[in-house]
Protein backbone atom coordinates (compact mmCIF):
# COMPACT_ATOMS: atom_id res chain seq x y z
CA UNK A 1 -17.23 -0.64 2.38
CA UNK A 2 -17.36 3.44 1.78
CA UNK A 3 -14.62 4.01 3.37
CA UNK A 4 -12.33 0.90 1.48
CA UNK A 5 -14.35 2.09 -2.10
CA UNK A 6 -13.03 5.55 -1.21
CA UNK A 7 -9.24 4.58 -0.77
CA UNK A 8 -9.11 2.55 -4.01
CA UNK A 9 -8.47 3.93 -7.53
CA UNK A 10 -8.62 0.75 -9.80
CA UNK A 11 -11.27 -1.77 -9.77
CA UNK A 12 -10.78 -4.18 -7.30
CA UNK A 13 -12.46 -8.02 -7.06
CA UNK A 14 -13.52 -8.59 -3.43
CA UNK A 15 -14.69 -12.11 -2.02
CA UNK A 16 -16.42 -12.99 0.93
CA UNK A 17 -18.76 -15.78 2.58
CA UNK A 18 -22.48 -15.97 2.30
CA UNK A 19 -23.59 -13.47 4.37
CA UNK A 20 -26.10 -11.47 3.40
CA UNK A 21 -25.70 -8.21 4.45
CA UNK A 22 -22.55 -8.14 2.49
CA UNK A 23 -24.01 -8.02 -0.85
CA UNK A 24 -25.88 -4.56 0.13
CA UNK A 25 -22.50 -3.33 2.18
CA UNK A 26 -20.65 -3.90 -1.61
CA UNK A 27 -23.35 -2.56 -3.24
CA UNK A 28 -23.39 0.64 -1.38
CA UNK A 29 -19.80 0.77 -1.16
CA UNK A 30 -18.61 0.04 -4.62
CA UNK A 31 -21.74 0.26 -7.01
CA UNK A 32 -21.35 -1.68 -9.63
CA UNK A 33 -17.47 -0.52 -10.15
CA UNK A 34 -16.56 -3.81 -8.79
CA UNK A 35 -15.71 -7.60 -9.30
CA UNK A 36 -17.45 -9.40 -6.18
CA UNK A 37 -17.73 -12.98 -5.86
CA UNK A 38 -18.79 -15.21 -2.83
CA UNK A 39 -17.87 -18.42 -1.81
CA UNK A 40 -20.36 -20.83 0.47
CA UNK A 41 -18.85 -23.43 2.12
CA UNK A 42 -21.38 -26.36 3.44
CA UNK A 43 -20.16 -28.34 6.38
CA UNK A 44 -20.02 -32.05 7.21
CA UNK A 45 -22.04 -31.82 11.01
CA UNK A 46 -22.45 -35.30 13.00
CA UNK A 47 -25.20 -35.30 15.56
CA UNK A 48 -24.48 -37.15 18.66
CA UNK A 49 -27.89 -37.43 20.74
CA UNK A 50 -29.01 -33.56 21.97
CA UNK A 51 -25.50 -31.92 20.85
CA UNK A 52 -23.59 -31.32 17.70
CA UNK A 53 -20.46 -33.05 17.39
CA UNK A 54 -18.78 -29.85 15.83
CA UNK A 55 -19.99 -27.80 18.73
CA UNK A 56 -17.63 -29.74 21.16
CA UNK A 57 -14.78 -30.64 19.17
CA UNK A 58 -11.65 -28.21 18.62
CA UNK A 59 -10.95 -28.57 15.15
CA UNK A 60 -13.37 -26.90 12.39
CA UNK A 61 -15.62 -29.21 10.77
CA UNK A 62 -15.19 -30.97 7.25
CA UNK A 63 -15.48 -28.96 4.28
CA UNK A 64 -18.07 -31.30 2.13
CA UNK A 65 -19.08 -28.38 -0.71
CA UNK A 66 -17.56 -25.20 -1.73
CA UNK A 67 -19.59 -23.25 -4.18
CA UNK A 68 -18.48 -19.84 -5.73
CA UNK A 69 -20.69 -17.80 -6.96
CA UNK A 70 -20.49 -14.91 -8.99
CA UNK A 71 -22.34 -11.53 -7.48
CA UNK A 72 -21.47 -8.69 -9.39
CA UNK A 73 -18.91 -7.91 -12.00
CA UNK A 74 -16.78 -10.36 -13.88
CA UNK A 75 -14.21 -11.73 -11.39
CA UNK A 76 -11.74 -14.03 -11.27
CA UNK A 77 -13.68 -17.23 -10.23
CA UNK A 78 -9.85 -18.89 -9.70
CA UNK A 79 -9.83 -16.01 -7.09
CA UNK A 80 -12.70 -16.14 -5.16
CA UNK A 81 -11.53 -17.11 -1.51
CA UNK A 82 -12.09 -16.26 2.20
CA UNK A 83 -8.58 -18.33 3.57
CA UNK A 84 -7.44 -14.23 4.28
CA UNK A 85 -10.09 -13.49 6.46
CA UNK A 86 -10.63 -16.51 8.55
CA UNK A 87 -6.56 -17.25 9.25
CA UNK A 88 -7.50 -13.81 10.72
CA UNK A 89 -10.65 -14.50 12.75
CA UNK A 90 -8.77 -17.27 13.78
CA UNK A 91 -6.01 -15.57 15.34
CA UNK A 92 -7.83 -13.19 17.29
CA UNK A 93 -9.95 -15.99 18.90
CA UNK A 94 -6.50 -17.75 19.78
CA UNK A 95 -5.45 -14.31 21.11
CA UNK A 96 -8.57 -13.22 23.26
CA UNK A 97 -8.86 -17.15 24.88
């Protein structure tokens, strides 16, 4: 996040999932010269005796509850999205199987 805070000039709005660590990594990065948002998606998991259903199946799960939430800043609620990064995360796991 230093590295990306040092390349930009303007204030930029970053989103990402729930993770954790990536409220510090922002923090550390951008201070509080950014518009950060996170968005939380809850999935619909069957269990099927000893194993999850979504475990075995191929495609994801169903999305049952998508909650943005604002971290730091003032951004763009209507913005706040992760689509970017996992079409991405899902091409390199097609490409490395």
């Amino acid at each position: 996040m230093e590295d990306l805070a040092s390349r930009e000039k303007n204030r930029v709005q970053i989103s990402s999932d729930g993770l954790a660590a990536y409220v510090g990594a922002v923090e550390r990065g951008f201070g509080c010269e950014v518009d950060y948002g996170q968005l939380v998606k809850t999935f619909f998991v069957e269990h099927f005796g000893n194993f999850k259903e979504a475990a075995t199946r191929y495609s994801p799960a169903e999305v049952v509850k998508a909650e943005k939430t604002v971290i730091t800043g003032i951004p763009n609620v209507d913005l706040i999205c992760a689509s970017h990064v996992e079409k991405q995360n899902h091409t390199v796991r097609m490409h490395c199987r």
